[in-house]
Protein backbone atom coordinates (compact mmCIF):
# COMPACT_ATOMS: atom_id res chain seq x y z
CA UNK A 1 -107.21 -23.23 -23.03
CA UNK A 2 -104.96 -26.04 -22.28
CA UNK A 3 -101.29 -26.20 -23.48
CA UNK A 4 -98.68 -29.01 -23.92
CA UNK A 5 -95.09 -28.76 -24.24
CA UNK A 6 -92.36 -30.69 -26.66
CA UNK A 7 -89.17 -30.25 -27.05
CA UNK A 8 -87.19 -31.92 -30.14
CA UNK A 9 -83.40 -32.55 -30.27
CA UNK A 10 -82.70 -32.24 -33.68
CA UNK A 11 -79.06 -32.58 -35.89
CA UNK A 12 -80.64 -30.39 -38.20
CA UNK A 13 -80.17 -26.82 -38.83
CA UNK A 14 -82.90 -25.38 -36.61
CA UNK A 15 -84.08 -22.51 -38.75
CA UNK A 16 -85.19 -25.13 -41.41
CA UNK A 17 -86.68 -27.17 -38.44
CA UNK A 18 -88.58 -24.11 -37.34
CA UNK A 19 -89.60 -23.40 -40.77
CA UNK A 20 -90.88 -26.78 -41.30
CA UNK A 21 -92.97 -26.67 -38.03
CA UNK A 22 -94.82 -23.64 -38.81
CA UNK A 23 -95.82 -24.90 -41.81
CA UNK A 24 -98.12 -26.91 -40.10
CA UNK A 25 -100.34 -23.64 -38.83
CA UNK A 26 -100.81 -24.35 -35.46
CA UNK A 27 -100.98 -21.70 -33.01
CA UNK A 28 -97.30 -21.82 -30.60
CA UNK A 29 -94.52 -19.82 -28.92
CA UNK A 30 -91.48 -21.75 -29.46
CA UNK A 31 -87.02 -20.96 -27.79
CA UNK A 32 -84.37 -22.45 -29.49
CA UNK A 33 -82.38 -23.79 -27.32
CA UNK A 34 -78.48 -24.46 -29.05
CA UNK A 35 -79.80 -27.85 -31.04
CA UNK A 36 -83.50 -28.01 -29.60
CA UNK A 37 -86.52 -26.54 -30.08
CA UNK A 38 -88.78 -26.09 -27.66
CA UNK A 39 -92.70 -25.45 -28.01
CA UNK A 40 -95.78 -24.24 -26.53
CA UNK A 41 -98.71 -25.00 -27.75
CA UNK A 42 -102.92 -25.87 -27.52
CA UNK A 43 -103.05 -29.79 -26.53
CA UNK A 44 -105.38 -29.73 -29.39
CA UNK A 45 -103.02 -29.37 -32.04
CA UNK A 46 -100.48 -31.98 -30.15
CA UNK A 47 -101.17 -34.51 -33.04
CA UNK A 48 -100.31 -32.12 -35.80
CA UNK A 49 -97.05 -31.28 -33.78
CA UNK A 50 -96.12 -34.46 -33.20
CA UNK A 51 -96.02 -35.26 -36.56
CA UNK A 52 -94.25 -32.73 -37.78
CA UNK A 53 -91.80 -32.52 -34.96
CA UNK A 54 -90.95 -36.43 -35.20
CA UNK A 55 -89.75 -35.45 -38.97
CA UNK A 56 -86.96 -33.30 -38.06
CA UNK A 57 -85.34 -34.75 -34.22
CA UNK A 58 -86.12 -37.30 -31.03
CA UNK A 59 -88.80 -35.78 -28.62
CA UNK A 60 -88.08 -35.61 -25.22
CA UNK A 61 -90.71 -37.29 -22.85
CA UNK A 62 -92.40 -38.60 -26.52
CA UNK A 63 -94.69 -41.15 -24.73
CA UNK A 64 -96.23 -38.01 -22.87
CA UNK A 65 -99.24 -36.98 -24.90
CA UNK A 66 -99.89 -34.10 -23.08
CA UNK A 67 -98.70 -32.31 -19.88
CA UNK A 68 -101.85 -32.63 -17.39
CA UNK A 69 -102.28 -29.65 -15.81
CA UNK A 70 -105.87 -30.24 -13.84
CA UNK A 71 -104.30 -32.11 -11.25
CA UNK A 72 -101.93 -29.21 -10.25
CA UNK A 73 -101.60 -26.11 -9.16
CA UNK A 74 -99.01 -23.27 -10.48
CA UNK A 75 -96.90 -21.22 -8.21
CA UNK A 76 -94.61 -18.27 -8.95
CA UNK A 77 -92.31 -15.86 -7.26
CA UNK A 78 -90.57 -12.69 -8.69
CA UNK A 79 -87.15 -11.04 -7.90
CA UNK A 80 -89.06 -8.97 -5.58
CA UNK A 81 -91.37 -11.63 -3.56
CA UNK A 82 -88.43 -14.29 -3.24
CA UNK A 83 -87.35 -15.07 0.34
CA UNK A 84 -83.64 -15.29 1.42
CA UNK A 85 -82.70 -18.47 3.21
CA UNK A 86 -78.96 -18.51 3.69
CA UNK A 87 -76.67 -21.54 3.33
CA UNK A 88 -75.66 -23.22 6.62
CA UNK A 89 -72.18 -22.82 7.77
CA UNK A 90 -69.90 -25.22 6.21
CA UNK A 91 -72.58 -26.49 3.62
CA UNK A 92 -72.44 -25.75 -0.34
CA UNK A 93 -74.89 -25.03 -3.17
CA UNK A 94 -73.57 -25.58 -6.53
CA UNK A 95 -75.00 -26.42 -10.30
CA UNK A 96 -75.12 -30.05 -10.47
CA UNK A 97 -72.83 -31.74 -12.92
CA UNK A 98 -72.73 -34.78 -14.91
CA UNK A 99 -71.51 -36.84 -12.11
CA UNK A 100 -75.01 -36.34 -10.15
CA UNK A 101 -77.23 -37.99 -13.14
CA UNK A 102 -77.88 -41.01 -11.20
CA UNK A 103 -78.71 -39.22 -8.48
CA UNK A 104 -81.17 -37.76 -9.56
CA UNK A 105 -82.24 -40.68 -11.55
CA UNK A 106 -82.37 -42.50 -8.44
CA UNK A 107 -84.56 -39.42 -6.53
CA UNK A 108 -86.62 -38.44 -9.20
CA UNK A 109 -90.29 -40.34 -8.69
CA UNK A 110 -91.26 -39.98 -12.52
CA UNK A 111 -87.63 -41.91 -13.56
CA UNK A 112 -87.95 -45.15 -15.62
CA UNK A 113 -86.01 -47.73 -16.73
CA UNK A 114 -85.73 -45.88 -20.48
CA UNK A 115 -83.16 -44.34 -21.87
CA UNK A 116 -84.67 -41.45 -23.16
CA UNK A 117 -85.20 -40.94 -19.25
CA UNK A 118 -81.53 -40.56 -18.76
CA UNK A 119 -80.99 -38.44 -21.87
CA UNK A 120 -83.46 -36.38 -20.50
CA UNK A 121 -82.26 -35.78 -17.38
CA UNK A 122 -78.82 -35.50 -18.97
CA UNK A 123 -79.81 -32.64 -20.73
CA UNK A 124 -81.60 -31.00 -17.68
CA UNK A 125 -78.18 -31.07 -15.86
CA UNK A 126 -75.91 -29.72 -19.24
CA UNK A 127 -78.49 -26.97 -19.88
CA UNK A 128 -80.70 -25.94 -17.01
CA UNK A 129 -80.21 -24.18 -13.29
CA UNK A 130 -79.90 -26.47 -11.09
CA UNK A 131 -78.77 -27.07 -7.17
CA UNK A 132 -77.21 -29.50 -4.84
CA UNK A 133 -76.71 -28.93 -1.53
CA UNK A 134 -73.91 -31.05 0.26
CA UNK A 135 -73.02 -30.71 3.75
CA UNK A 136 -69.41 -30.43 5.46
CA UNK A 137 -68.52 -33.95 4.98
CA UNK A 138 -69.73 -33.74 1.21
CA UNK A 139 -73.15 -35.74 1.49
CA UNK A 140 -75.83 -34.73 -0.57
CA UNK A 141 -78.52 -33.02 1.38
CA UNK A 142 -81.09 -32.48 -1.43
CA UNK A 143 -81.27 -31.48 -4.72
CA UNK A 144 -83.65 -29.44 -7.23
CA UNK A 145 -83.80 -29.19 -11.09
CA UNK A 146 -85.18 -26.60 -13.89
CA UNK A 147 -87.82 -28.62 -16.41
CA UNK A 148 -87.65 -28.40 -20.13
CA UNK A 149 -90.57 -25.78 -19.96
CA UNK A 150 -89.40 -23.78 -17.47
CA UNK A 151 -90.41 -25.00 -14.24
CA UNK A 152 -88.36 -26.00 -11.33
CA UNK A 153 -88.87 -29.50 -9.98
CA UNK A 154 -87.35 -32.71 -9.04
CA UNK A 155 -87.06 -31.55 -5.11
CA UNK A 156 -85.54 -34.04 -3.07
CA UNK A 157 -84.23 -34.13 0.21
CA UNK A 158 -82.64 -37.61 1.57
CA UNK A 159 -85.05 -38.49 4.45
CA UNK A 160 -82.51 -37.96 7.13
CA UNK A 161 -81.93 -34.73 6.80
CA UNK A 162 -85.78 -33.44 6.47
CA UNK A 163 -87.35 -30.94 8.65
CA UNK A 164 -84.70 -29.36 8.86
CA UNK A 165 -85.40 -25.97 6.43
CA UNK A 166 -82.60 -27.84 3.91
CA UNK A 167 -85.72 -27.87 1.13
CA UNK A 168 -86.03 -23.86 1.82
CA UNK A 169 -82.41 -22.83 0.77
CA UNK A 170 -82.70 -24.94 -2.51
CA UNK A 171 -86.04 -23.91 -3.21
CA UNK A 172 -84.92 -20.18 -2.53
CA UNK A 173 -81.52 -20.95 -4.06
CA UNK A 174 -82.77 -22.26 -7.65
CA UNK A 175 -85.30 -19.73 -8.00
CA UNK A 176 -82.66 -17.13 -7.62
CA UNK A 177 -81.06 -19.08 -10.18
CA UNK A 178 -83.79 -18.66 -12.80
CA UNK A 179 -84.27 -15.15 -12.08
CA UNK A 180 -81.41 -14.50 -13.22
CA UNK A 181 -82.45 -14.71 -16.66
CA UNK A 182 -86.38 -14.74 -16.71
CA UNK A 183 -89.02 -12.84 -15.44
CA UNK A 184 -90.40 -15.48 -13.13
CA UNK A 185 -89.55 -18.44 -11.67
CA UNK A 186 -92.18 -21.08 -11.52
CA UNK A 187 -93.50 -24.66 -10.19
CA UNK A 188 -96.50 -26.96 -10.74
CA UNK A 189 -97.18 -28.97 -7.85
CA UNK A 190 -99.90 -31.91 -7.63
CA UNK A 191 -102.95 -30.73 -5.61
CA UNK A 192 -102.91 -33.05 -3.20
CA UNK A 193 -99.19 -32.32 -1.96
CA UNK A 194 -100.40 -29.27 0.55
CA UNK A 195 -96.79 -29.19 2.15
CA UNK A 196 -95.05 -28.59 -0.82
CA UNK A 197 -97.40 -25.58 -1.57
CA UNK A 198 -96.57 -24.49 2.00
CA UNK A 199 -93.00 -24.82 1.32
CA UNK A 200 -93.15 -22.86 -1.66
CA UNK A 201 -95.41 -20.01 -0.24
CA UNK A 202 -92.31 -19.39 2.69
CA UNK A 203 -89.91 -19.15 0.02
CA UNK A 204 -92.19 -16.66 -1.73
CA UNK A 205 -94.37 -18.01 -4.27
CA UNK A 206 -97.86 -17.47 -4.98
CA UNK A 207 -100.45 -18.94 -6.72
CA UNK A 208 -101.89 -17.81 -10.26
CA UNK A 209 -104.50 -18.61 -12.27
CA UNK A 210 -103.87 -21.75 -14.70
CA UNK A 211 -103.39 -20.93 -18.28
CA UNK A 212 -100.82 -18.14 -17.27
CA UNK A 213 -97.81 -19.60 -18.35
CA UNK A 214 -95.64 -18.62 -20.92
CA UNK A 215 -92.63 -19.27 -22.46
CA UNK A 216 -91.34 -15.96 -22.65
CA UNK A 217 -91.49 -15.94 -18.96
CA UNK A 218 -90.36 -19.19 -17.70
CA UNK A 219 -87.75 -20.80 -20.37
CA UNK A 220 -83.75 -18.97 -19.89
CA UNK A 221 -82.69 -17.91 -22.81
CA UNK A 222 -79.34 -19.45 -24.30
């Protein structure tokens, strides 16, 4: 079966939001997340959701009518599969922090010119794991996000500094991040990008079967 995501930023008290969505009788798995609510559930009911989700807050992503999964594959790696890939001498790996928005507004190839875009990516920074990697001088190497459902993404590393195993300590470093406080860290990458699935599989991951993924194991709890 294939599954969408939303995730609504709501003013609202979030128990009457959730109250108000399950009204509607759609199969989900939702996490609230301090004033969101996130949700899992069949693309079919999307509609339904949407209309009862647009009632209560703003949607993230809302001109996204579905996440499209059949053009990707899903990768995962566990506390016990993840590979170790020190930080270089005189390099650091931090969160990211509001000051890096553009940044990654700048990196990210999905950005727009809308500013639910930036609010978005706003909220990745304030609420997700994230890492930036700078080097002795304080230039950013790269830089790599967690997604509103879970999944790590929004890799970048400036051209100059490529082939270079930079991508494999923020890969490693991000996932060991999210393990912290899930079961599983996970990506989806595009089928056609075979060195990013290369990547991934030194730093640990594996592939599973689509149709997987769950909340419960990808989203940190807050």
């Amino acid at each position: 079966m294939k599954y969408s995501w939303m995730l609504v930023y709501t003013d609202r008290h979030l128990e009457d939001a959730k109250q108000m969505i399950v009204s509607s009788k759609s199969p989900f798995n939702y996490k609230t997340r301090k004033r969101c609510l996130l949700l899992e559930f069949p693309t079919s009911c999307w509609l339904t959701m949407k209309h009862h989700g647009s009632k209560y807050g703003r949607f993230f992503l809302q001109d996204t009518d579905e996440t499209d999964v059949t053009n990707t594959v899903t990768m995962t790696v566990t506390k016990d599969t993840i590979q170790n890939f020190p930080v270089p001498d005189g390099f650091t790996i931090k969160s990211l922090d509001m000051t890096d928005a553009e940044l990654v507004h700048s990196t990210w190839k999905f950005a727009a010119n809308d500013p639910l875009v930036k609010y978005y990516i706003d909220y990745l920074i304030k609420s997700n794991p994230s890492c930036i990697l700078r080097n002795e001088s304080g230039d950013c190497i790269g830089l790599m996000l967690q997604y509103h459902i879970g999944a790590m993404g929004m890799l970048y590393v400036f051209p100059e500094y490529r082939r270079k195993g930079y991508a494999k300590v923020i890969v490693s470093s991000l996932a060991k991040k999210c393990l912290q406080s899930q079961k599983l860290a996970m990506v989806r990458i595009e089928t056609f990008n075979t060195e990013s699935m290369e990547l991934h599989k030194k730093c640990g991951f594996d592939f599973v079967e689509d149709g997987k993924c769950s909340l419960s194991n990808y989203v940190c709890d807050q």
